[in-house]
Protein backbone atom coordinates (compact mmCIF):
# COMPACT_ATOMS: atom_id res chain seq x y z
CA UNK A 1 1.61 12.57 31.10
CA UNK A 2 0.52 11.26 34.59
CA UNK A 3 -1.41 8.47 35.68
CA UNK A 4 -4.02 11.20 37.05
CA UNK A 5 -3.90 12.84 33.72
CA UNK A 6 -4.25 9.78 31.55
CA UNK A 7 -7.50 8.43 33.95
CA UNK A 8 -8.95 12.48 33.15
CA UNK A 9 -8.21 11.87 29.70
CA UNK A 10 -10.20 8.28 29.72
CA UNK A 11 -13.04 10.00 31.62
CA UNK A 12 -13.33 12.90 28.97
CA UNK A 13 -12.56 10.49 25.51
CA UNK A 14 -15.78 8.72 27.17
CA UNK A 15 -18.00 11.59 27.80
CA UNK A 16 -16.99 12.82 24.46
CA UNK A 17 -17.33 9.82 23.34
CA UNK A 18 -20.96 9.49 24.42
CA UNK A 19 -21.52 13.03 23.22
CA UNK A 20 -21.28 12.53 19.81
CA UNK A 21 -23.60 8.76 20.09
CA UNK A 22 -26.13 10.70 21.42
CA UNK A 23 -26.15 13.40 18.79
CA UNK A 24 -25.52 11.22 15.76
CA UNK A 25 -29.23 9.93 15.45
CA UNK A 26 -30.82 13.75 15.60
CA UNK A 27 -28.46 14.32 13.13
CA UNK A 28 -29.07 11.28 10.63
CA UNK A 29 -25.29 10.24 11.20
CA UNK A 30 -24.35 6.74 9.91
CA UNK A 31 -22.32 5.56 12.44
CA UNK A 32 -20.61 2.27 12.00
CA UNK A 33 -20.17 1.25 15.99
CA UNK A 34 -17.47 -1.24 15.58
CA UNK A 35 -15.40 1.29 13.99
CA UNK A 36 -15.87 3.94 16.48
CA UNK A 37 -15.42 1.49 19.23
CA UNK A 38 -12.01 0.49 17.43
CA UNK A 39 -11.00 3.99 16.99
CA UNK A 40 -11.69 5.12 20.94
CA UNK A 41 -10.25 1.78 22.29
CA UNK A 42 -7.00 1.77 19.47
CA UNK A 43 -6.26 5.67 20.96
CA UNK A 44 -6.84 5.20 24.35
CA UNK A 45 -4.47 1.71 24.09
CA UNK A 46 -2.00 3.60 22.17
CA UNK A 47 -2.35 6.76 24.95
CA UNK A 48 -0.99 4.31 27.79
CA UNK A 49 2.45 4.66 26.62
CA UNK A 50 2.65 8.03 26.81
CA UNK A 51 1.94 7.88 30.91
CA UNK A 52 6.07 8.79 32.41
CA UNK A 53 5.49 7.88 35.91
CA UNK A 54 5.67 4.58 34.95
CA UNK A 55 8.64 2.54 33.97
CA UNK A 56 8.03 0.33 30.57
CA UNK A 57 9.98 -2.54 31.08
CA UNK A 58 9.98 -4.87 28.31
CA UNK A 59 8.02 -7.58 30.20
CA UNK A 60 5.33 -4.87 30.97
CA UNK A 61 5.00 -4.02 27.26
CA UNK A 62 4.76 -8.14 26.27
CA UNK A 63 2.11 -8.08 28.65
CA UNK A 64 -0.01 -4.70 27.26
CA UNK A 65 0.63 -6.82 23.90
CA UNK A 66 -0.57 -9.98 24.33
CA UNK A 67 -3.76 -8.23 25.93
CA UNK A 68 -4.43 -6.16 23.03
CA UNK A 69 -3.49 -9.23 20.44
CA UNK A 70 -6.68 -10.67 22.07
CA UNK A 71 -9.02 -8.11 21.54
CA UNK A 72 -7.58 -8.38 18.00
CA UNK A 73 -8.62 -12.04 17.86
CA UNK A 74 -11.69 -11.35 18.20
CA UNK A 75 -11.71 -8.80 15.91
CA UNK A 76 -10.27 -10.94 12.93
CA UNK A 77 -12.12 -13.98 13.82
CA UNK A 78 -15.16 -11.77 12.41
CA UNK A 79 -14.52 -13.81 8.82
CA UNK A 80 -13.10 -16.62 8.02
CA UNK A 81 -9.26 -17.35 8.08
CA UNK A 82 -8.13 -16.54 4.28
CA UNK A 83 -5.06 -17.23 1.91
CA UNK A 84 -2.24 -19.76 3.68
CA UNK A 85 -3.48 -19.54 6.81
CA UNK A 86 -6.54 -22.52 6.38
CA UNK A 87 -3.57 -24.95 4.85
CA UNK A 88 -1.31 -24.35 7.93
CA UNK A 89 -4.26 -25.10 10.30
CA UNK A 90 -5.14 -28.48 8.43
CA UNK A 91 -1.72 -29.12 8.85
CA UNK A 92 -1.97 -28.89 12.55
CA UNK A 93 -4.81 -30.97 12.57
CA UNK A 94 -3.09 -33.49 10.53
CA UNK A 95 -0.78 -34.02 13.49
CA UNK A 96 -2.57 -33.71 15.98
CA UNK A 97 -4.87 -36.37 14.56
CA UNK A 98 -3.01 -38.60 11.96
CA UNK A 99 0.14 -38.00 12.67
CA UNK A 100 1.23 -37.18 9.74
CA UNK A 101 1.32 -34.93 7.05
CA UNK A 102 -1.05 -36.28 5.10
CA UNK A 103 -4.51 -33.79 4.05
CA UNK A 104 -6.58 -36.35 2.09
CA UNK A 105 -8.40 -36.88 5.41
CA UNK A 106 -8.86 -33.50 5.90
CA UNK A 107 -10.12 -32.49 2.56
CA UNK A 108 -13.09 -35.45 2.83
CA UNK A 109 -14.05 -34.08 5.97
CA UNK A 110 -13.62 -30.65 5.50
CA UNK A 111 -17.07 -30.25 7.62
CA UNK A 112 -15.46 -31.02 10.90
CA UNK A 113 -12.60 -28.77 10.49
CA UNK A 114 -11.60 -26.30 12.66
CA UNK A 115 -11.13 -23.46 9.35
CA UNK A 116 -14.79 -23.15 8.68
CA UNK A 117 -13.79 -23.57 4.98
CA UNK A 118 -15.70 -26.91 3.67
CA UNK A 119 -14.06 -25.00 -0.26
CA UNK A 120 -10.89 -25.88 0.53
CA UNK A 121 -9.11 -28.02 -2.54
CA UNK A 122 -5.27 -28.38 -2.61
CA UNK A 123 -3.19 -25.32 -3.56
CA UNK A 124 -1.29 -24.82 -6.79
CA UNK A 125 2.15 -27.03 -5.99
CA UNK A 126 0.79 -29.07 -3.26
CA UNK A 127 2.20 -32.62 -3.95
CA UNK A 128 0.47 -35.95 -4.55
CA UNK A 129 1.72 -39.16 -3.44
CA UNK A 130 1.68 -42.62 -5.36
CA UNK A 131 -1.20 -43.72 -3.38
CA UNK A 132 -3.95 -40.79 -3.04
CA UNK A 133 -1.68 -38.84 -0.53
CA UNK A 134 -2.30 -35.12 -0.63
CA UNK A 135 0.72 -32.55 1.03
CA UNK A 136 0.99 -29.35 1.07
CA UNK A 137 4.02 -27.23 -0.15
CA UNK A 138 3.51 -25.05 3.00
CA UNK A 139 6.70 -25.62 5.78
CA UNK A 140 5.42 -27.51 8.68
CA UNK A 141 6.92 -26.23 11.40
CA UNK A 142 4.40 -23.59 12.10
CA UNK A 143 2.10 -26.11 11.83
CA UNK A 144 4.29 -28.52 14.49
CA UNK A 145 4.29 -25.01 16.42
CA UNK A 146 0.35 -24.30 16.81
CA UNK A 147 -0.44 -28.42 17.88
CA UNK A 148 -0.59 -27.30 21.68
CA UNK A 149 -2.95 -24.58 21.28
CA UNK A 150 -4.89 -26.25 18.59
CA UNK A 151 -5.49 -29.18 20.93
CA UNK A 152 -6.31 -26.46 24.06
CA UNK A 153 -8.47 -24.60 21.59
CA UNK A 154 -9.10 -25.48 18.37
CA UNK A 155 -8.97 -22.28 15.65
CA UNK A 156 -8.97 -19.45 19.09
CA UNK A 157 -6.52 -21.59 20.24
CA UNK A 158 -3.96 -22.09 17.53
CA UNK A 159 -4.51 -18.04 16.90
CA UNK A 160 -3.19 -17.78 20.46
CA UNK A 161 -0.22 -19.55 19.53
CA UNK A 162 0.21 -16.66 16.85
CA UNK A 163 -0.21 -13.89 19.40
CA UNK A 164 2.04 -15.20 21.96
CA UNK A 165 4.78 -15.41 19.10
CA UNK A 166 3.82 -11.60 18.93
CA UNK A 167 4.30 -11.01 22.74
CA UNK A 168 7.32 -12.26 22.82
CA UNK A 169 8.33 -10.14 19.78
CA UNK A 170 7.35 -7.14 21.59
CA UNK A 171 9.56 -8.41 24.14
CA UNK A 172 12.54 -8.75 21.88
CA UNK A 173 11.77 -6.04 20.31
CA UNK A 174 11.78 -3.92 23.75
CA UNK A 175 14.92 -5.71 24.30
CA UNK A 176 16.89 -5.05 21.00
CA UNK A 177 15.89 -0.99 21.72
CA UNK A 178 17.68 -1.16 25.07
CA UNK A 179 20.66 -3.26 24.10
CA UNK A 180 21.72 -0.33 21.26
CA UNK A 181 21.39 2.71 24.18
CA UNK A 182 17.67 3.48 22.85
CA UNK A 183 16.38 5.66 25.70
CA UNK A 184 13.40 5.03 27.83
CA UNK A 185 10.82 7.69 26.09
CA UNK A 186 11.60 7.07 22.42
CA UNK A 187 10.79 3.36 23.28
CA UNK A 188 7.71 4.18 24.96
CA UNK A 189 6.60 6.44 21.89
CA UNK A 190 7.44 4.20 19.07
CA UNK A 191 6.44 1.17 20.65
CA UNK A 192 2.32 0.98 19.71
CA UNK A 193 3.79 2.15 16.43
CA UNK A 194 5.18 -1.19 16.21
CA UNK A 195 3.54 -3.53 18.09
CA UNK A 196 0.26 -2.47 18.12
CA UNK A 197 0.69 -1.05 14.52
CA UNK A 198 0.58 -2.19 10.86
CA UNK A 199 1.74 -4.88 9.30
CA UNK A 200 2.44 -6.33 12.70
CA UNK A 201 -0.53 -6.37 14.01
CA UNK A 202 -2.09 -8.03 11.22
CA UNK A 203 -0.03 -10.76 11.54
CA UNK A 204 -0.30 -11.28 15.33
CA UNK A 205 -3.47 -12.49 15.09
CA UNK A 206 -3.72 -14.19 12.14
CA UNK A 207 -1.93 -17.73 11.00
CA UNK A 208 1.07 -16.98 9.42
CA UNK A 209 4.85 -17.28 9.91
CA UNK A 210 5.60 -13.74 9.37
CA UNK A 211 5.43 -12.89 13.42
CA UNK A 212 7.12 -15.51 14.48
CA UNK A 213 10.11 -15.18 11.70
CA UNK A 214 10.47 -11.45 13.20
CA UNK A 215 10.72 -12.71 16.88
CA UNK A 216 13.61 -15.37 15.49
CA UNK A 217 15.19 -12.95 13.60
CA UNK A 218 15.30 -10.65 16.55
CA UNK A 219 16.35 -12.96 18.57
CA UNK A 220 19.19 -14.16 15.94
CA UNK A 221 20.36 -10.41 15.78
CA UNK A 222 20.71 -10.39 19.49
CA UNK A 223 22.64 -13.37 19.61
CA UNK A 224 24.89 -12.29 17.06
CA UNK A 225 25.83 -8.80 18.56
CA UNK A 226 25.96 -10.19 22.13
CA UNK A 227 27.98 -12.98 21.08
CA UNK A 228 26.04 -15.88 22.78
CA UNK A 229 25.66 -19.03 19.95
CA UNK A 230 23.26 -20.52 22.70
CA UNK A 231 20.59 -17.84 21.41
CA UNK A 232 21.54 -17.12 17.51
CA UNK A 233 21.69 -20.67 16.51
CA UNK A 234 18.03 -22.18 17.50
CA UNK A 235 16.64 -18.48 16.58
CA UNK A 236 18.31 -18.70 12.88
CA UNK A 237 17.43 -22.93 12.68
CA UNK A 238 14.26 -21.81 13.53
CA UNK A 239 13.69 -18.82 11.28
CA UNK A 240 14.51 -21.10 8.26
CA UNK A 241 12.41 -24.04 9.21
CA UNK A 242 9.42 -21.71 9.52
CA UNK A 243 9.89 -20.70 6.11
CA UNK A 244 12.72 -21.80 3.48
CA UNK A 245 13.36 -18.77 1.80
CA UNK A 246 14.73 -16.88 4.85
CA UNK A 247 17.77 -19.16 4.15
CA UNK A 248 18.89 -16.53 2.11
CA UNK A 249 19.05 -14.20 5.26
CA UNK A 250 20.62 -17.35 7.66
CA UNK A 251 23.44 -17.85 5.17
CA UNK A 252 24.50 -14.18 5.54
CA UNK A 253 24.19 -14.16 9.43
CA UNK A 254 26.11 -16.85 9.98
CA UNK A 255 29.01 -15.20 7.83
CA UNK A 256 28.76 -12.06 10.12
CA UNK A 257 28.99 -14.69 13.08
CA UNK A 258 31.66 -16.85 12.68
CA UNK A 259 34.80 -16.09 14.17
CA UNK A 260 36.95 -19.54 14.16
CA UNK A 261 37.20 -22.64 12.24
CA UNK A 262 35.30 -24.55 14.49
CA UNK A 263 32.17 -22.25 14.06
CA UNK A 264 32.54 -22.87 10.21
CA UNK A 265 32.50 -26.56 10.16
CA UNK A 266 29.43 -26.43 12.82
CA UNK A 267 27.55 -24.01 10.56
CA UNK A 268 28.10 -25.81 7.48
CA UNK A 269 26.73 -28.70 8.96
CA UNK A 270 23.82 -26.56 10.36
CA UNK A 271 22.32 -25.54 7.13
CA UNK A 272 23.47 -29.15 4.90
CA UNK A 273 21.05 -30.19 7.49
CA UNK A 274 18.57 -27.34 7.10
CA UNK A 275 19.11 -27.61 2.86
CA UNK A 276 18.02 -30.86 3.40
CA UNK A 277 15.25 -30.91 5.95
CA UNK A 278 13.69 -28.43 3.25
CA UNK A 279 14.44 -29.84 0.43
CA UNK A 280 12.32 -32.86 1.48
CA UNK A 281 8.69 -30.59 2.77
CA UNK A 282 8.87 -27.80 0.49
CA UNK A 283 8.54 -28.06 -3.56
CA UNK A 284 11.15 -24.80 -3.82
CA UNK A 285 13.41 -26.12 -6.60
CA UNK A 286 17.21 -24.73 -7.46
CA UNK A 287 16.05 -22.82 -10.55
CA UNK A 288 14.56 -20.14 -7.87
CA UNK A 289 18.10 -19.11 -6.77
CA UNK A 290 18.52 -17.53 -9.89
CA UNK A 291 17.42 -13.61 -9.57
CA UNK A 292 15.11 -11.84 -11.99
CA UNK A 293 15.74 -8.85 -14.23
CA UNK A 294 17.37 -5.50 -13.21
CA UNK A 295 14.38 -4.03 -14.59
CA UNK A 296 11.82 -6.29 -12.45
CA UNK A 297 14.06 -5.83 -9.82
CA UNK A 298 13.89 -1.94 -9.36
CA UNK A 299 9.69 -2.09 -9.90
CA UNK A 300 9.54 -4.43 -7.09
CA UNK A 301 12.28 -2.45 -4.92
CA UNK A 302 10.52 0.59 -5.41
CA UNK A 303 6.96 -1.58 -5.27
CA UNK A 304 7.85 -2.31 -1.51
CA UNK A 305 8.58 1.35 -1.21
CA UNK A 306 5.94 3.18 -2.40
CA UNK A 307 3.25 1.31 -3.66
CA UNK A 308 -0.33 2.12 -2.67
CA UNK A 309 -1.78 -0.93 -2.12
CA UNK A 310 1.24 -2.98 -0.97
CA UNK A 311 4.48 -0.34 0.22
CA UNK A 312 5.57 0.88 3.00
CA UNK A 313 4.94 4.56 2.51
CA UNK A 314 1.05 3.76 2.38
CA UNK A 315 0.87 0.58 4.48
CA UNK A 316 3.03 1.36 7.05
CA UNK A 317 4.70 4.96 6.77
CA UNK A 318 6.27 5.04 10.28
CA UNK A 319 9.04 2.21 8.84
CA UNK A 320 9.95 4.96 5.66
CA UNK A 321 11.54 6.99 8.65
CA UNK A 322 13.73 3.30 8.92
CA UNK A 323 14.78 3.17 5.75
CA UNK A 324 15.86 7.04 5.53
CA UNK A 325 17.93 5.89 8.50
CA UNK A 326 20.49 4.02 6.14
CA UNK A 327 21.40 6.92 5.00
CA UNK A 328 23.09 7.75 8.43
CA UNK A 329 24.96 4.17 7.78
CA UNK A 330 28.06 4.53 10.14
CA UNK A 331 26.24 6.87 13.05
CA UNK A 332 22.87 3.58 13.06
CA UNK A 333 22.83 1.08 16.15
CA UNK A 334 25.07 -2.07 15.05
CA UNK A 335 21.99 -4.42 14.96
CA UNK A 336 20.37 -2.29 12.58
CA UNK A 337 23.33 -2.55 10.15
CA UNK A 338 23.60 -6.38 11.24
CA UNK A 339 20.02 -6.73 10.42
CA UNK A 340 19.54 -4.78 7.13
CA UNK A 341 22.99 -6.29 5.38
CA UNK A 342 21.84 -9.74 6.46
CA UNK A 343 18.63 -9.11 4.24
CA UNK A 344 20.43 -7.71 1.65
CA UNK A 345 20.71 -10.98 -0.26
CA UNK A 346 16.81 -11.70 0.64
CA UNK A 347 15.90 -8.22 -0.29
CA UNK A 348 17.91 -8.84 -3.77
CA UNK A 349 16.49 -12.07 -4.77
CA UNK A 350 12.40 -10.80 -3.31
CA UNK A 351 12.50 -7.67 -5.40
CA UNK A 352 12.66 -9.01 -9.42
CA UNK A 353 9.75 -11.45 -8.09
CA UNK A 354 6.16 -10.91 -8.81
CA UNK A 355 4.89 -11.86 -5.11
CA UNK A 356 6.81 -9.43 -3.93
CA UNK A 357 3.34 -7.59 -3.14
CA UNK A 358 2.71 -10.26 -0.90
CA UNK A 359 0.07 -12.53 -2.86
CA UNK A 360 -3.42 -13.07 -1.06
CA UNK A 361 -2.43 -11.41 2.40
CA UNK A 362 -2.38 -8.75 4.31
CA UNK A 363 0.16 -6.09 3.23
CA UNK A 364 3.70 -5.89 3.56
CA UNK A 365 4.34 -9.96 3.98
CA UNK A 366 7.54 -10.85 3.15
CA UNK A 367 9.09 -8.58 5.06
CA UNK A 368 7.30 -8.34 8.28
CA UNK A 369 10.18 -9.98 9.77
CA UNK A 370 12.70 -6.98 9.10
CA UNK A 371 9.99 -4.62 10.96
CA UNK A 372 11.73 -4.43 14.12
CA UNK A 373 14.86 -3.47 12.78
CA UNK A 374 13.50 -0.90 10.75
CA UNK A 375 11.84 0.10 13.74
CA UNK A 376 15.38 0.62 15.48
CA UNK A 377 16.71 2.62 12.28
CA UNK A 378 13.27 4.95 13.20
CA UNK A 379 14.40 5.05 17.17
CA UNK A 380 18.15 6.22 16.34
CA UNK A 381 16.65 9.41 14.41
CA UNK A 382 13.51 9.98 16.57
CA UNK A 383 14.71 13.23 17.59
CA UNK A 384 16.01 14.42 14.33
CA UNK A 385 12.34 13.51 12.52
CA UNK A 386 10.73 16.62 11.41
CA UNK A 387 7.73 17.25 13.67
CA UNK A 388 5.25 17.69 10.82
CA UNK A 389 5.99 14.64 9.16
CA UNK A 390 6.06 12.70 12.06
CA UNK A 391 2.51 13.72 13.05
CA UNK A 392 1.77 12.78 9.73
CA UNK A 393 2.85 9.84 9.68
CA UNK A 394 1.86 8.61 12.64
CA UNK A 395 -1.92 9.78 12.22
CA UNK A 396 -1.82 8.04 9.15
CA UNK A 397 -0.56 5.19 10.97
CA UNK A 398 -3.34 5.25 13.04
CA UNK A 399 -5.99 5.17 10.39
CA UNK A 400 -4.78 1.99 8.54
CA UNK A 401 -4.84 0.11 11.80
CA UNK A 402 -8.19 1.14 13.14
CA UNK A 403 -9.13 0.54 9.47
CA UNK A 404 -7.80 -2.67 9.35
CA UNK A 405 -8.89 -3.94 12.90
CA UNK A 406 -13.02 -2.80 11.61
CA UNK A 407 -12.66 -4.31 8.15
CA UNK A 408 -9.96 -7.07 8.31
CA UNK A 409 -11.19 -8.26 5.06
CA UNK A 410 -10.42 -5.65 3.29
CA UNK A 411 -6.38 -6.36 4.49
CA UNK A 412 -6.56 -9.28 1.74
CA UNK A 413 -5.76 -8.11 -2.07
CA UNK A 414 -4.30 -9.07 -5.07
CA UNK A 415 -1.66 -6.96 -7.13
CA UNK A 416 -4.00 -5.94 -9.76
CA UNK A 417 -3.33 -1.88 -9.11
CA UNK A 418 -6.75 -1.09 -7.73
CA UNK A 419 -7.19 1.16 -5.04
CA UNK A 420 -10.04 2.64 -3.26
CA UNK A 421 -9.44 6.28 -4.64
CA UNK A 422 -8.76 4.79 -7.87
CA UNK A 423 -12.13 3.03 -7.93
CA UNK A 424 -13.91 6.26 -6.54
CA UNK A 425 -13.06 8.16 -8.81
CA UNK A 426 -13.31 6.16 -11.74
CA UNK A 427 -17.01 5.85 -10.23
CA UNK A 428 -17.16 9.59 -10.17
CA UNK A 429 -15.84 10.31 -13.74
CA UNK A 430 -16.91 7.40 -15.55
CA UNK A 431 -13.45 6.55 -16.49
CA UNK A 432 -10.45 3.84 -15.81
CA UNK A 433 -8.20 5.53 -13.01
CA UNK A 434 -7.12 2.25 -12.04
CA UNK A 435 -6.15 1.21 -15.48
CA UNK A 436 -3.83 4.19 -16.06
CA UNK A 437 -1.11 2.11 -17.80
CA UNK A 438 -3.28 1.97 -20.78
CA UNK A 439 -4.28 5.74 -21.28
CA UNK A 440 -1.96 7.83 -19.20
CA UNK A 441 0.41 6.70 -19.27
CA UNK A 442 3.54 5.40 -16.55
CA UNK A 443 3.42 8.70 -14.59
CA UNK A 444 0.01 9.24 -13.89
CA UNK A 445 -0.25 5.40 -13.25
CA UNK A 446 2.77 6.07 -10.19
CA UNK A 447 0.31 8.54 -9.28
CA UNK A 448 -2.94 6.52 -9.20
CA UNK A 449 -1.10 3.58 -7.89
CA UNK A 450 0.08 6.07 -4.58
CA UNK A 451 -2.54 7.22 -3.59
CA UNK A 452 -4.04 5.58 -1.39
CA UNK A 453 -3.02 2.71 1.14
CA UNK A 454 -6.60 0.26 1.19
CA UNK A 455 -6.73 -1.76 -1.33
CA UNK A 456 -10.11 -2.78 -2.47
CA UNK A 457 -11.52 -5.98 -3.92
CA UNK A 458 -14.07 -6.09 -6.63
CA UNK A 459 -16.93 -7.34 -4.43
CA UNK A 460 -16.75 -3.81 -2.28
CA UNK A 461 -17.42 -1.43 -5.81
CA UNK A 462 -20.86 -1.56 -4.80
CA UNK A 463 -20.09 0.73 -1.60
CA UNK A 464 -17.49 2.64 -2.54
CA UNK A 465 -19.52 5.98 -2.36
CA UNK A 466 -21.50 5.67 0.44
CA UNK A 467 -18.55 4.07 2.55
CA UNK A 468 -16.00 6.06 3.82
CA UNK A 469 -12.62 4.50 3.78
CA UNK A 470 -9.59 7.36 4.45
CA UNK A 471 -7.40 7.83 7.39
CA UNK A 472 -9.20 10.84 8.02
CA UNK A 473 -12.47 9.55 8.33
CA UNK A 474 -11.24 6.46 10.68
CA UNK A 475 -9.70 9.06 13.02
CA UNK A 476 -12.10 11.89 12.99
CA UNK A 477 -15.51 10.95 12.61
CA UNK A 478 -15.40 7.08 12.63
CA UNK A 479 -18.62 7.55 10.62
CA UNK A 480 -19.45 5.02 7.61
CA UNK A 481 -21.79 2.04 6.62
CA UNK A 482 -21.61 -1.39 7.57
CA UNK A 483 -20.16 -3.00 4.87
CA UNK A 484 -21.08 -6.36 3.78
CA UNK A 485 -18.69 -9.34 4.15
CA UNK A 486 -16.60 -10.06 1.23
């Protein structure tokens, strides 16, 4: 596509556009505008990187990013920041104010806080001091990380901090494709697949580590294969500070990267020191390095996989292409091998655990940070991906991030097994499709559990059947209620 042709194609998606405005009230249409906004502005983003008179460098594409991370901002900052993310920003305010990491402040003046949360009250595991102190068992470095744009701009401003993290991922990301031999138009047509697609995109704008453990990782990866310490080393120190458990995937880098004695004395040194530094701000405890069941392990293997409310298939089915790509082991680039056995161990001791759904956040978020190389197994068989599934896939894709972006509440859930075609049609039948386990059994509970990707929180039952809530409906007709806020 041309630069002429894309500008015809903005015209028409306009007029078209306008069309269907004008016509909905005649019709007695229920139009939610913020979705069909969403939807025209997510396609016509996504569109740009299908123009080929123009070269995508990998700055360019940082810079189309950070743009649309903005808009998303804006978008999320419609409710209030949920789950981790108010703890991390009290820690940044801590800092920036006290010095220290010390919330009872915070908590007695919860009014004059930057979350908007005066609710707040420690989290299960936070520690007390001798002396009324109140810390959290969060990692503070993300916190540390956010200070300048917290002081620049207070909440906006600490999100920014988030988003650039997610620029420069794109970046790396861009990078990484182009270092393994990735040609130019499979980059430019997986590319808003991943950086302007689910679960990435959900973190980008929102305060958690996940984006900036990918760019780390990334980076760590790069390092590694090119062979440059200067770049692994701060990328892995930092990956680990942001959150402790990806010490699991630094211990297994390293032993891919050392090549001398030397390197083995400086990277045992390297993580006593990080053992240490997170021994002392986290409440993690040595019992955890034991692994769970092989039974708890496969449901939460195949939980990642498949489940409805919280697996890849559902939540982000572009990345299922990625993990059929290990099955083409020897023939994958070397930093998707590098990347994927360096998880292993993470992968092994995540599974058996219950939060492997990802707890009270968006989907998909303890491994957000393996996203990119997933997205390089998907690159290395782009041309061998069956044509139907792909347009599957990525229209799918497309529903649960223009779904996401118009209801970003809706991207919190717990693990309960709800789902909105589970509640719908319990609704419709006057029965328990969500509670399968106890009357149909395991099978048809797999097949309540997969199918659909939204999960749905109790407070939303009361809309389920006037709102519409499918990938179908987000693409095509963009028509539903305005829900109300959770």
């Amino acid at each position: 596509m041309t630069r002429r042709r894309w500008l015809e194609m903005f015209a028409g998606a306009w007029l078209v556009f306008g069309l269907l405005v004008a016509i909905a009230r005649p019709l007695q249409v229920k139009i939610d505008p913020r979705l069909a906004f969403i939807v025209l502005g997510l396609a016509l983003a996504w569109s740009l990187f299908a123009i080929n008179d123009i070269r995508w460098s990998a700055n360019r594409a940082a810079v189309i990013a950070a743009i649309f991370y903005a808009v998303v901002i804006a978008l999320m900052m419609r409710t209030p920041i949920d789950g981790d993310e108010p703890y991390y920003l009290l820690m940044t305010e801590s800092i920036a104010h006290d010095r220290d990491l010390d919330l009872s402040n915070q908590y007695r003046d919860l009014a004059h806080s930057a979350t908007g949360r005066i609710d707040l009250v420690p989290q299960i595991g936070d520690v007390s001091g001798p002396h009324g102190e109140q810390y959290s068992r969060l990692e503070p470095f993300l916190s540390l990380l956010m200070v300048p744009g917290y002081l620049a701009g207070r909440l906006p401003g600490a999100l920014a901090t988030i988003a650039l993290f997610g620029a420069l991922l794109a970046r790396s990301t861009v990078r990484l494709f182009e270092d393994e031999g990735i040609d130019d138009a499979t980059i430019r047509a997986i590319f808003p697949l991943i950086a302007l697609g689910p679960p990435i995109i959900f973190y980008a704008a929102r305060i958690w580590p996940e984006v900036p453990a990918a760019f780390c990782f990334v980076e760590a990866v790069r390092g590694v294969r090119q062979r440059r310490p200067a770049r692994w080393i701060p990328a892995l120190a930092a990956l680990v500070l942001l959150k402790f458990r990806f010490l699991l995937v630094a211990i297994v880098l390293l032993a891919r990267a050392l090549r001398g004695w030397r390197q083995i004395v400086i990277a045992v040194a390297i993580v006593a020191i990080l053992i240490a530094i997170g021994t002392a701000t986290t409440v993690h405890t040595w019992r955890e390095i034991i692994p769970g069941s092989p039974l708890a392990m496969l449901r939460g293997f195949f939980g990642l996989l498949l489940d409805g409310a919280a697996g890849i298939l559902f939540q982000a089915p572009i990345y299922a292409f990625g993990v059929l790509a290990a099955a083409r082991w020897r023939s994958t680039p070397g930093s998707f091998r590098l990347g994927i056995s360096s998880s292993a161990l993470y992968l092994v001791y995540l599974a058996p655990r219950s939060e492997w759904h990802g707890g009270w956040s968006p989907p998909l978020r303890y491994i957000v940070f393996l996203m990119p190389i997933l997205a390089l197994g998907v690159a290395s068989i782009w041309r061998r991906i069956d044509a139907t599934a792909l347009m599957i896939a990525i229209a799918w894709t497309f529903g649960v991030t223009a779904h996401g972006l118009a209801y970003p509440w809706r991207l919190f859930h717990i693990a309960n097994g709800e789902n909105v075609v589970g509640e719908t049609l319990s609704t419709i039948w006057h029965s328990d499709f969500s509670g399968c386990p106890d009357s149909g059994g395991p099978l048809s509970s797999t097949c309540c559990r997969l199918s659909s990707p939204w999960h749905s929180s109790s407070a939303e039952k009361r809309e389920i059947a006037s709102s519409s809530k499918t990938p179908t409906s987000s693409i095509a007709a963009a028509s539903c209620t305005r829900p109300s806020f959770r």
